[in-house]
Protein backbone atom coordinates (compact mmCIF):
# COMPACT_ATOMS: atom_id res chain seq x y z
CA UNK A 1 32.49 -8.37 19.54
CA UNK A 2 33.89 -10.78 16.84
CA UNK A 3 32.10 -13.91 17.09
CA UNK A 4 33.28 -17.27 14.78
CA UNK A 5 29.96 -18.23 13.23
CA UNK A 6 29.89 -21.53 11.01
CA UNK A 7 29.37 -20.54 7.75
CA UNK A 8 29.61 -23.93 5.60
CA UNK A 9 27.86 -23.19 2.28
CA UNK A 10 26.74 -19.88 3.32
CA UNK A 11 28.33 -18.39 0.62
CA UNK A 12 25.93 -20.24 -2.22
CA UNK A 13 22.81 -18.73 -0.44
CA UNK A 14 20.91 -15.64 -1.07
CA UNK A 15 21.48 -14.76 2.47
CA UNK A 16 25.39 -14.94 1.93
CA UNK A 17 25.82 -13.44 -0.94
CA UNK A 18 23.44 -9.75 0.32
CA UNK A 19 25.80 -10.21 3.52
CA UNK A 20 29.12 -10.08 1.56
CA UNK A 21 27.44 -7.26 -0.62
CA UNK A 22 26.68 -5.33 2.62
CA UNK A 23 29.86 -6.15 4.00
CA UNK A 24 32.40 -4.82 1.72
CA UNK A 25 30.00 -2.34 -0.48
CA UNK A 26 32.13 1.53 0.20
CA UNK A 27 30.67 5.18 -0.51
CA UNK A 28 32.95 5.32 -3.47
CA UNK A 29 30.94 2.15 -5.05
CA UNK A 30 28.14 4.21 -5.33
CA UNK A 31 27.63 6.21 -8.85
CA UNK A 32 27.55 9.89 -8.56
CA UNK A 33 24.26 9.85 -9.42
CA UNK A 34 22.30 7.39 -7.52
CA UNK A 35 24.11 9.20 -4.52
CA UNK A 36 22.35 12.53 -5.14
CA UNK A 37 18.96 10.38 -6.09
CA UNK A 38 19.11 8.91 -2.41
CA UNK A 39 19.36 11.58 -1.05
CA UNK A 40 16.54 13.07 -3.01
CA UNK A 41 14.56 9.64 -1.79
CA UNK A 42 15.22 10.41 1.91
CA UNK A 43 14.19 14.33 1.44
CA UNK A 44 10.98 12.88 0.19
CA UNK A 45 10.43 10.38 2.86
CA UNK A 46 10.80 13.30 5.65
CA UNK A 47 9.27 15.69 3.71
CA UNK A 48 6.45 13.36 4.33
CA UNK A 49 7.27 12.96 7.80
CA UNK A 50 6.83 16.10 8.92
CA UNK A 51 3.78 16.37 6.84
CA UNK A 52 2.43 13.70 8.96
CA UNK A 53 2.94 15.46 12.50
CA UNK A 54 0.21 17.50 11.30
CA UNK A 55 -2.34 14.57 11.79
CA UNK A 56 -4.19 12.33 14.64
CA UNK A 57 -2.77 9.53 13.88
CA UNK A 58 0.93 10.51 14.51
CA UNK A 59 0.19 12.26 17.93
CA UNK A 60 -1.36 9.09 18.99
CA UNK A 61 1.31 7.09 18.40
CA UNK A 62 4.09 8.96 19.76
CA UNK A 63 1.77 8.95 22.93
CA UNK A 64 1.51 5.00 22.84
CA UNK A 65 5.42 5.25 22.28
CA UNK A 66 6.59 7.68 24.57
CA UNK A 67 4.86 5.57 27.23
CA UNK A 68 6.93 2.85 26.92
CA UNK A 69 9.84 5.08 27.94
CA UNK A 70 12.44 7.48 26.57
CA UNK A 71 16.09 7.75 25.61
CA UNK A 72 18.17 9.85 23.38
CA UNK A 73 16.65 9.22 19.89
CA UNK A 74 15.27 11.75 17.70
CA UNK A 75 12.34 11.60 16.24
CA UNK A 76 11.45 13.43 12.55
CA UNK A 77 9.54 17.07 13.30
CA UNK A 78 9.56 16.37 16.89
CA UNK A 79 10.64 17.05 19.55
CA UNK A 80 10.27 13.63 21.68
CA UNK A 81 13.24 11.68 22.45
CA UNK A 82 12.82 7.78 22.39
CA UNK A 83 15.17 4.92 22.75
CA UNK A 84 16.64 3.81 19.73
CA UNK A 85 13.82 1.31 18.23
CA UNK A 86 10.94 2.87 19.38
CA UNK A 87 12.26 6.52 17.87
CA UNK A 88 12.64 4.04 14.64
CA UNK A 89 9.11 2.08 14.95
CA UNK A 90 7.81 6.50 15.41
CA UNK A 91 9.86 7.63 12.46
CA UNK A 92 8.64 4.16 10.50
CA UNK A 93 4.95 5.24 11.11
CA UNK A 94 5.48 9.16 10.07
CA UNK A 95 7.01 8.08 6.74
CA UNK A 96 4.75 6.14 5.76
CA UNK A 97 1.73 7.06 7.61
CA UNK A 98 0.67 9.46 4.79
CA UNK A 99 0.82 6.25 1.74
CA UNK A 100 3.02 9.39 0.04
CA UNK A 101 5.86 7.84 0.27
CA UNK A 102 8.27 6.17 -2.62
CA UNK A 103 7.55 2.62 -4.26
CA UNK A 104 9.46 0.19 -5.74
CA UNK A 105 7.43 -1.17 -8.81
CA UNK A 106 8.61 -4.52 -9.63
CA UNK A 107 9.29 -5.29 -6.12
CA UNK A 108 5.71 -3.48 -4.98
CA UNK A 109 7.60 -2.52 -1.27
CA UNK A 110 7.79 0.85 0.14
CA UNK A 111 11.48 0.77 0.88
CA UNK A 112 12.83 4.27 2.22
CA UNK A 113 9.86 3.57 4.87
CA UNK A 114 12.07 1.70 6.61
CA UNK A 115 15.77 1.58 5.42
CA UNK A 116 15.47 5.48 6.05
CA UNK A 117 14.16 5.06 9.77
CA UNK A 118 16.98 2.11 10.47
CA UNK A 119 19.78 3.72 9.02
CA UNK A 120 19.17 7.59 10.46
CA UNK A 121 18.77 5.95 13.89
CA UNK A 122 21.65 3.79 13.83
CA UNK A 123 23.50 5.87 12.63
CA UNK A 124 23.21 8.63 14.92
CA UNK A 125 22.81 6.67 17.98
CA UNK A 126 26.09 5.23 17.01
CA UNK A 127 27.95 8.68 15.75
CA UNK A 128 29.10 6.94 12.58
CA UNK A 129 29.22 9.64 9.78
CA UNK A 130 27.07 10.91 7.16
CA UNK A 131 28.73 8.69 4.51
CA UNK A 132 28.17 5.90 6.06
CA UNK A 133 24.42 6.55 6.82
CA UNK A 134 23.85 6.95 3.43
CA UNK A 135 25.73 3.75 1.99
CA UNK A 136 23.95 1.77 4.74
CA UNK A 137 20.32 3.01 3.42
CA UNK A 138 21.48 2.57 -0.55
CA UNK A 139 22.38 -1.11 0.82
CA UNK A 140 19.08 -1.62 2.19
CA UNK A 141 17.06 -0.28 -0.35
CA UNK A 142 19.00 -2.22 -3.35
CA UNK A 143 18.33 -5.51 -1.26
CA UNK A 144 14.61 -4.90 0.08
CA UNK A 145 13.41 -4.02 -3.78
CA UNK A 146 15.63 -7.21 -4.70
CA UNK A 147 13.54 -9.53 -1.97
CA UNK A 148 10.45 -8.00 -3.21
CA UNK A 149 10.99 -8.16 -6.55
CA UNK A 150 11.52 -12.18 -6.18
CA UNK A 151 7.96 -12.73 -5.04
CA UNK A 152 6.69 -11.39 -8.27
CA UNK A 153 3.67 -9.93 -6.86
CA UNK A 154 2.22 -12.96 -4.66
CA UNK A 155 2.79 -11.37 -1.19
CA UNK A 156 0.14 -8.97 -1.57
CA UNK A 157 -2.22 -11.78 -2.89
CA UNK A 158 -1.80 -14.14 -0.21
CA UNK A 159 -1.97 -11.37 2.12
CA UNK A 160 1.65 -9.82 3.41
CA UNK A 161 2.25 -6.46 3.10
CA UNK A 162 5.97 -6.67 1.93
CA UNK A 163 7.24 -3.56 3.53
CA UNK A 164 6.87 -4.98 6.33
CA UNK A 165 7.60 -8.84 5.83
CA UNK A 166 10.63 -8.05 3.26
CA UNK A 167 12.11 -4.60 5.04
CA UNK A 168 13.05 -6.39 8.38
CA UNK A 169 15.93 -8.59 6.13
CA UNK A 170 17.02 -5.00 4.29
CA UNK A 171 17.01 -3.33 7.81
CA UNK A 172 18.52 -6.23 9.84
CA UNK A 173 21.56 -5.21 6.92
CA UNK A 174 21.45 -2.09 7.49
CA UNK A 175 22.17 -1.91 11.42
CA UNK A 176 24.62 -5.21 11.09
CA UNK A 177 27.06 -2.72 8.56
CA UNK A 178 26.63 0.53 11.08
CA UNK A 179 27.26 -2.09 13.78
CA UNK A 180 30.59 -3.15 12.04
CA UNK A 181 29.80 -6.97 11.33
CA UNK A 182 31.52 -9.33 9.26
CA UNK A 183 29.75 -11.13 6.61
CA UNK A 184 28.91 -14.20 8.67
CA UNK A 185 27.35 -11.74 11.32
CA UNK A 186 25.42 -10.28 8.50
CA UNK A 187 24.03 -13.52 7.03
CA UNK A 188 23.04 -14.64 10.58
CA UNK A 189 20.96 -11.53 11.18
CA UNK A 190 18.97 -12.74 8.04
CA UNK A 191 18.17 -15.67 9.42
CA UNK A 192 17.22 -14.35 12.53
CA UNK A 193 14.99 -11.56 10.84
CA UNK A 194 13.44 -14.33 9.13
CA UNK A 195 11.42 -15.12 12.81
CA UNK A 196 10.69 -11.45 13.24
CA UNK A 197 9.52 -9.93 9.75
CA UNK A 198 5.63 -9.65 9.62
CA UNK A 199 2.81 -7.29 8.17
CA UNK A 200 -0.31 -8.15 7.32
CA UNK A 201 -2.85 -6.70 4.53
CA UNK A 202 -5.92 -7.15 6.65
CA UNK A 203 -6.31 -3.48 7.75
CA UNK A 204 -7.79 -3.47 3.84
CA UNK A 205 -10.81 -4.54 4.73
CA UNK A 206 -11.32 -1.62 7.56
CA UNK A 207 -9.59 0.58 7.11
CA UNK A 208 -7.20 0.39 9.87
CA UNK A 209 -3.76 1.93 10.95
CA UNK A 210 -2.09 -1.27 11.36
CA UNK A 211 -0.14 -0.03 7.86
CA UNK A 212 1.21 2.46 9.42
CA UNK A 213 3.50 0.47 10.94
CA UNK A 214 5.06 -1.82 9.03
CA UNK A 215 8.22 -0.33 8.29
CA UNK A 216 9.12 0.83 11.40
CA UNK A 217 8.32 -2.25 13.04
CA UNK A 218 10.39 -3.90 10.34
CA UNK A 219 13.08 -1.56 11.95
CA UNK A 220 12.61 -2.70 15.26
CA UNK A 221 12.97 -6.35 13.83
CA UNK A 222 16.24 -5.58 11.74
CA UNK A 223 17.82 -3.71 14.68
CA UNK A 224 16.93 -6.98 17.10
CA UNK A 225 17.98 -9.20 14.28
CA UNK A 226 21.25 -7.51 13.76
CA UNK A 227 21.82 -6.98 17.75
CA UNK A 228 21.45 -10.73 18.62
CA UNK A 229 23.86 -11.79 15.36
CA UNK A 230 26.66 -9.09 16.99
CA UNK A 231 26.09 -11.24 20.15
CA UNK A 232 26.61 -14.56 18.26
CA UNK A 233 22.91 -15.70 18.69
CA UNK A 234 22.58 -18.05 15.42
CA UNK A 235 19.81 -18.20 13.19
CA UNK A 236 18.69 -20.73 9.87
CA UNK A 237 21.10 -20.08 7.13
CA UNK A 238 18.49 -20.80 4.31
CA UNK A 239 16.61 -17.58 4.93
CA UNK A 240 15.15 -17.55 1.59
CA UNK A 241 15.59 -20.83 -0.36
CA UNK A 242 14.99 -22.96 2.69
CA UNK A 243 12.15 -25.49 3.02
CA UNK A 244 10.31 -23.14 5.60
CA UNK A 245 12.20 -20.06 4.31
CA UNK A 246 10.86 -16.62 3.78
CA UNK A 247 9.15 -17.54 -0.02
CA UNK A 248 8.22 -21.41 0.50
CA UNK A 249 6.43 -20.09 3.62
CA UNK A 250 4.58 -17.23 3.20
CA UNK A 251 3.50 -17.86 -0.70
CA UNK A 252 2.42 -21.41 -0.83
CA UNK A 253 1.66 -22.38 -4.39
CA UNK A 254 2.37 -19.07 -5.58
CA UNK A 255 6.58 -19.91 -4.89
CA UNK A 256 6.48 -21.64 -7.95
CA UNK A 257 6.41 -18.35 -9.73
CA UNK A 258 9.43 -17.00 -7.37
CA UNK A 259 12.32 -15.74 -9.34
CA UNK A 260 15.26 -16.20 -7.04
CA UNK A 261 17.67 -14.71 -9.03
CA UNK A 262 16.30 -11.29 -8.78
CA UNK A 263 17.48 -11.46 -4.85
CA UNK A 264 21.15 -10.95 -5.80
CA UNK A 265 21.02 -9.96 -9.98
CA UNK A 266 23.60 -7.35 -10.81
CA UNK A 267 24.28 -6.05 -6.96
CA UNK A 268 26.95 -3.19 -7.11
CA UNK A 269 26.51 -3.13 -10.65
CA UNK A 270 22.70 -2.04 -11.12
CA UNK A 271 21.34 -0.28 -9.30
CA UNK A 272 17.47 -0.41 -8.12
CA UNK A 273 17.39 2.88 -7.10
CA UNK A 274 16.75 3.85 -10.60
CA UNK A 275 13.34 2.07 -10.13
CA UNK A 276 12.06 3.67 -7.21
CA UNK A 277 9.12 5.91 -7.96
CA UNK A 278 8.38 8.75 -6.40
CA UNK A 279 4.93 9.05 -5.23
CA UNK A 280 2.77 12.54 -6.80
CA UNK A 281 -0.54 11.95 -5.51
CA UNK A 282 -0.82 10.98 -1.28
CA UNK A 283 -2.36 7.06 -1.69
CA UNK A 284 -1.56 3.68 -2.87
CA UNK A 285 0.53 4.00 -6.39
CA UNK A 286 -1.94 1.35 -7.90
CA UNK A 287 -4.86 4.07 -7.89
CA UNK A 288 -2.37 6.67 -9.47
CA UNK A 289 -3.02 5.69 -12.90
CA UNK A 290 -6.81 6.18 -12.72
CA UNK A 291 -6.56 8.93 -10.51
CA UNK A 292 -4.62 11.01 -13.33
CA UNK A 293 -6.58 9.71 -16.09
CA UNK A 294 -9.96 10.74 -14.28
CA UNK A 295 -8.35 14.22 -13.73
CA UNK A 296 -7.79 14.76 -17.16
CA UNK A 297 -11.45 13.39 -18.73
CA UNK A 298 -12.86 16.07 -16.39
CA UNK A 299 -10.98 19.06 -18.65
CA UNK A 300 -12.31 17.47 -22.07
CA UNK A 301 -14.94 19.59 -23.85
CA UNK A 302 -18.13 18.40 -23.13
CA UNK A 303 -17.78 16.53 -20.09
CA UNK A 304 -20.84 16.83 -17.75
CA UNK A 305 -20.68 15.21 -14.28
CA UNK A 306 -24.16 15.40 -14.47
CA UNK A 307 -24.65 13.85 -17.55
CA UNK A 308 -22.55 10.53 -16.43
CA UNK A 309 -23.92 7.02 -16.95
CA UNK A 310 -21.23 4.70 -16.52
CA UNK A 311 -17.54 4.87 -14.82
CA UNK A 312 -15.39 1.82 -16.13
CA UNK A 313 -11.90 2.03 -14.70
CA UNK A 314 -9.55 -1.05 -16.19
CA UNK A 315 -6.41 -1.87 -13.72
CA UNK A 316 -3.59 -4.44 -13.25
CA UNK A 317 -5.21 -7.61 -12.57
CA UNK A 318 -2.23 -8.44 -9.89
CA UNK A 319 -4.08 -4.89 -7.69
CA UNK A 320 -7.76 -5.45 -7.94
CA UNK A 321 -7.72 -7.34 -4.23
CA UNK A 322 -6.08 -4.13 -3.27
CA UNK A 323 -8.12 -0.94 -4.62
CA UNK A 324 -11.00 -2.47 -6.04
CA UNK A 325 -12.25 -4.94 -3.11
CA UNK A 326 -14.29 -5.23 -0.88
CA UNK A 327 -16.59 -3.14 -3.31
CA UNK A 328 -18.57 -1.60 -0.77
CA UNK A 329 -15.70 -0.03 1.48
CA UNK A 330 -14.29 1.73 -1.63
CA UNK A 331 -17.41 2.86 -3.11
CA UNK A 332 -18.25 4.13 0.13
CA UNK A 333 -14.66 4.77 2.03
CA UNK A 334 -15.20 4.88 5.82
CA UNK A 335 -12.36 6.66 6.64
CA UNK A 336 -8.82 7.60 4.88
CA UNK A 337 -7.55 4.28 4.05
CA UNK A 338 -10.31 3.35 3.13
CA UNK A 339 -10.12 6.39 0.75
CA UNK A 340 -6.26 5.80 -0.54
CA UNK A 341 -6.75 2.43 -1.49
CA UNK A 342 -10.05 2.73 -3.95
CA UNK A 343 -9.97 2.96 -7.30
CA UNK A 344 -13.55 4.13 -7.70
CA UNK A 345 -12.73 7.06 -4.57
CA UNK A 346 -10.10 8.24 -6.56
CA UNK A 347 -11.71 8.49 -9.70
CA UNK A 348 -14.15 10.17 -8.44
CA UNK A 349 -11.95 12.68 -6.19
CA UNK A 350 -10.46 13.16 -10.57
CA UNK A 351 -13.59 13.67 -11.88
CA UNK A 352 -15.64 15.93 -8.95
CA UNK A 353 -12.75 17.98 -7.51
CA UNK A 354 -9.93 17.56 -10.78
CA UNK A 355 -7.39 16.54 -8.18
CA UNK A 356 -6.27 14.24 -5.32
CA UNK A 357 -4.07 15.77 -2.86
CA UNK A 358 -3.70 15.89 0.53
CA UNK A 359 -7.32 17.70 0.72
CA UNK A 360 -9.21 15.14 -0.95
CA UNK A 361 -8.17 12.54 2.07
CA UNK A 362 -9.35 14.86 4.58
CA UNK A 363 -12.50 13.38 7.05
CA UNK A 364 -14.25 15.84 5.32
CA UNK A 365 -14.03 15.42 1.66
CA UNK A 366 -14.32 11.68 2.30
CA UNK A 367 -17.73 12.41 2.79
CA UNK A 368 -18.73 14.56 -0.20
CA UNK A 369 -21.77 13.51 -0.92
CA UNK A 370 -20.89 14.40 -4.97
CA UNK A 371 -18.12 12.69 -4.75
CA UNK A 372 -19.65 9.38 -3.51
CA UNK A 373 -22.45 9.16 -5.91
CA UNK A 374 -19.85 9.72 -8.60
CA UNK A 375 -17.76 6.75 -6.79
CA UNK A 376 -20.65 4.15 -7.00
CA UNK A 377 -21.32 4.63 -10.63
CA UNK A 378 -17.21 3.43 -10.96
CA UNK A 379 -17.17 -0.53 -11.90
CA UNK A 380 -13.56 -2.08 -12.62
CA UNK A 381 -12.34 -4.73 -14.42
CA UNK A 382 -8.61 -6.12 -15.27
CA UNK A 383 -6.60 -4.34 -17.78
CA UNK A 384 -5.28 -6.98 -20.41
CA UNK A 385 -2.87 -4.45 -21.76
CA UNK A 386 -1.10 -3.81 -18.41
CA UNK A 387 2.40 -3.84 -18.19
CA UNK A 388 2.44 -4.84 -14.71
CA UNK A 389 4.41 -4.47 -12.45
CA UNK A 390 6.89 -2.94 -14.18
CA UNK A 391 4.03 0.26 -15.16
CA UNK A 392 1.03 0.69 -12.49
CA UNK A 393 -1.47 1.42 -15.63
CA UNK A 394 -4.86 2.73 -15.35
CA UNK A 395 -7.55 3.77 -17.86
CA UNK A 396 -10.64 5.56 -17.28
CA UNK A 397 -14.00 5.02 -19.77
CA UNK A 398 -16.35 7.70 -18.93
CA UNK A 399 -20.25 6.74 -20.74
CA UNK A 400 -22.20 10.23 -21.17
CA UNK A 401 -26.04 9.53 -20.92
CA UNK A 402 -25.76 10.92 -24.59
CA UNK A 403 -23.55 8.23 -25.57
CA UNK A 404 -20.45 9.95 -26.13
CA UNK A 405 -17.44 7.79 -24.45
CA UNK A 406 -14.24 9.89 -22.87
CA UNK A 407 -11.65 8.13 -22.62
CA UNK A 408 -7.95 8.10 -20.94
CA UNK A 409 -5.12 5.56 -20.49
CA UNK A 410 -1.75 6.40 -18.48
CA UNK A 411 0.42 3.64 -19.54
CA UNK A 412 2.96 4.54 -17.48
CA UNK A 413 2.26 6.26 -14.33
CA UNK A 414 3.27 9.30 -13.10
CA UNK A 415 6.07 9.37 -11.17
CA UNK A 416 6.93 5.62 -11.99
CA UNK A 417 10.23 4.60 -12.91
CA UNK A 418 10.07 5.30 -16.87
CA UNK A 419 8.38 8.63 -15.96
CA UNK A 420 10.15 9.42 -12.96
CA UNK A 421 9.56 12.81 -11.03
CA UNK A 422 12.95 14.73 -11.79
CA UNK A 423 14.68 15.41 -8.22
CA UNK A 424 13.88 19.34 -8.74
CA UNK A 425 10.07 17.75 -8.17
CA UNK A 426 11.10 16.31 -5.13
CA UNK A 427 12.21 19.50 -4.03
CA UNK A 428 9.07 21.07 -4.76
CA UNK A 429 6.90 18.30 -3.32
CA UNK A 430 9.36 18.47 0.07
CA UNK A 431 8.57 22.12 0.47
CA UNK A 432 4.78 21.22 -0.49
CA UNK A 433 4.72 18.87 2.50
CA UNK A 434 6.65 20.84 5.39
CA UNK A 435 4.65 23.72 4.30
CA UNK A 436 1.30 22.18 6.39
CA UNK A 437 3.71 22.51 9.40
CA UNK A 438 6.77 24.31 9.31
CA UNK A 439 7.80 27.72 8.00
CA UNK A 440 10.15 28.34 4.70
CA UNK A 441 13.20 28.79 6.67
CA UNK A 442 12.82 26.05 8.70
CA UNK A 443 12.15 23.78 5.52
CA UNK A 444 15.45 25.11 4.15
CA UNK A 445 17.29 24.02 7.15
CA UNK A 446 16.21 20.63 6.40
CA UNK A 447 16.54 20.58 2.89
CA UNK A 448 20.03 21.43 3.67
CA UNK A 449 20.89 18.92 6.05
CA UNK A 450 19.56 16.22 3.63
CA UNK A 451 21.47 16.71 0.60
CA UNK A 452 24.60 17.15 2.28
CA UNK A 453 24.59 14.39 4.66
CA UNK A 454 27.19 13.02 3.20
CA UNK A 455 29.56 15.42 4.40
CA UNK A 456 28.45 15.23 7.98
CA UNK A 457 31.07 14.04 10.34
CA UNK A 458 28.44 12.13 12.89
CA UNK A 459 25.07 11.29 11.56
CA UNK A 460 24.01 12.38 14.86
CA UNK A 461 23.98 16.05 13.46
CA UNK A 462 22.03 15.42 10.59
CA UNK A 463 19.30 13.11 13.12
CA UNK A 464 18.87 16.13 15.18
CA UNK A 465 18.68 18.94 12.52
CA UNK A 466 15.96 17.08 11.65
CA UNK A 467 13.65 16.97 14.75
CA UNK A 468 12.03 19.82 15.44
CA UNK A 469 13.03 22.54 17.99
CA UNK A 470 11.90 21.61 21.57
């Protein structure tokens, strides 16, 4: 359905220019090479979502979701069938239900949480081919780490999570191109995506799932968005820039620091991709940096835990609401948020156990008593040194009751986009994750269907080689 939308000026917005970008951008567009990293991106994110089928939280959800009814959707290592949003709100929650899942640094948004999701489901529901699965999700993730990357920060101090509040505008893209609009279809979607994109950072101070869902909620919204634009329902053209658009809105005072040109800087030409990180350690990347550093002070010579007086850990000033506060919660985590997003948990976890996998997030280790006494002796304070956002840094001063001082700085963290995690360590981390639930073979099969998706004739295949075998 070809609807004439009125589109004066559209064209000098953000909103207009992403739309002609998602419009016209082809397969061939795309470099060889961020291609085969996308790919790699998406192996990762359901890598982790079959990881997280082998935890409460997932069945629980798919049991909330299932109730609302079914349809012919698959869902990532299961074997439930869903109606289109919901199987994307289910695969939303599994790929980023583990906080394992890839990071855009500048932009701080977890963007293969939901452009993934969106585009697989659309895709497939739709039977539109590999290709074009995969240049819808490079679309969406070169404009959701653009959006993020505007607000410089200030969503996650005023309170937004942007995966959630900036991935409904990349997703609403996303279905619009698999849906076949034109670029004033595609601009309207924005604008009606503008009324549905949400996520809040209060679970922080609880602990509580509601992060879990962002991104595929953020799905749901850019699927609606995109639906009602095909239908020639009309929404606010100055989605970003606008007097109540998405920036002026949700930042406040903090707009003024807003860098609008980021939104739409060098699309088709650089490519963001290159500065998504891929995440080594299962928690928020801002406690990465510590989290290594801690690991490696407990293998110097002479280090006693024992023997510990005093656990400074210096981080990005622009995180400390994040992993350092309230202090009480991440000295003491209640539960496993509680545990991914503290800076003095994981430098403990580094210090007591010498890692912090998967394990260390368990109910159980959360409540090592060694590890918690180690955890309250960790005070922070802002790095002035950090290169943030562009490098999560961390650095970990270890006082010895002897007064000896071990120290360790990671500059640029693991995994981040100057020290990126070759896609070989994908691979390995992939096979890490289905390995909790799935045998080698059947971790092949989807390692197979993931880096050849391109060459799938209906995405449909590649959707259901991916669910798991009823």
């Amino acid at each position: 359905m070809n609807i004439a939308l009125d589109t004066t000026n559209a064209t000098q917005l953000i909103a207009g220019t992403l739309a002609e970008f998602a419009a016209t951008l082809r397969y061939e567009d795309i470099p060889t090479d961020i291609r085969e990293r996308a790919k790699h991106l998406m192996l990762d994110g359901i890598g982790i979502a079959y990881a997280s089928t082998h935890y409460d939280f997932a069945h629980r959800s798919l049991a909330a979701v299932t109730e609302l009814g079914q349809g012919d959707s698959d869902v990532i290592g299961l074997s439930a069938k869903l109606s289109l949003r919901d199987a994307v709100l289910m695969n939303g929650i599994l790929v980023h239900g583990l906080d394992f899942d890839d990071t855009h640094g500048p932009g701080i948004i977890h963007a293969t949480a939901s452009c993934l999701p969106t585009a697989l489901g659309v895709a497939a529901h739709l039977g539109i081919s590999g290709r074009e699965l995969l240049t819808a999700y490079v679309l969406g993730m070169e404009v959701a780490t653009r959006l993020g990357s505007v607000a410089k920060g200030g969503f996650h101090q005023v309170g937004f999570h942007p995966t959630g509040l900036v991935g409904a505008f990349a997703c609403a893209l996303i279905a619009g191109r698999l849906q076949g609009h034109n670029a004033a279809q595609l601009a309207m979607a924005q604008g009606i995506a503008l009324s549905t994109a949400s996520g809040s950072m209060e679970f922080l101070q609880d602990g509580a799932w509601t992060k879990r869902m962002h991104p595929g909620w953020a799905g749901v919204a850019g699927v609606t968005s995109a639906t009602l634009a095909r239908h020639g329902f009309i929404g606010p053209k100055a989605v970003y820039e606008g007097r109540f658009g998405l920036f002026k809105s949700h930042l406040g005072p903090l707009e003024e620091a807003c860098d609008y040109a980021l939104a739409t800087e060098g699309l088709g030409r650089h490519w963001e991709i290159d500065n998504v990180s891929v995440k080594p350690l299962p928690a928020c990347h801002f406690t990465h940096a510590c989290a290594d550093a801690a690991v490696l002070i407990g293998q110097q010579p002479g280090f006693d835990l024992q023997q510990i007086a005093h656990i400074k850990a210096l981080v990005p000033a622009g995180v400390i609401k994040t992993v350092c506060e309230p202090e009480q919660y991440k000295r003491q985590p209640q539960n496993t948020y509680d545990a991914q997003f503290s800076i003095p948990y994981a430098v403990a976890s580094g210090l007591v156990r010498g890692r912090f996998g998967l394990s260390e997030i368990d109910p159980a280790a959360i409540g090592d008593k060694e590890v918690l006494r180690v955890a309250n002796l960790v005070e922070y304070a802002a790095d002035p040194d950090s290169t943030f956002p562009r490098h999560y840094t961390g650095e970990v001063i270890v006082t010895l009751r002897d007064g000896t001082v071990l120290r360790h700085r990671e500059a640029i963290n693991r995994g981040g986009c100057d020290r990126p995690l070759a896609n070989g360590d994908i691979v390995e981390k992939f096979r890490e994750n289905l390995a909790l639930v799935a045998s080698s073979a059947r971790a092949e099969e989807v390692l197979q269907a993931v880096l050849t998706l391109d060459n799938a004739v209906s995405a449909k295949a590649v959707s259901s080689a991916l669910a798991a075998r009823a």
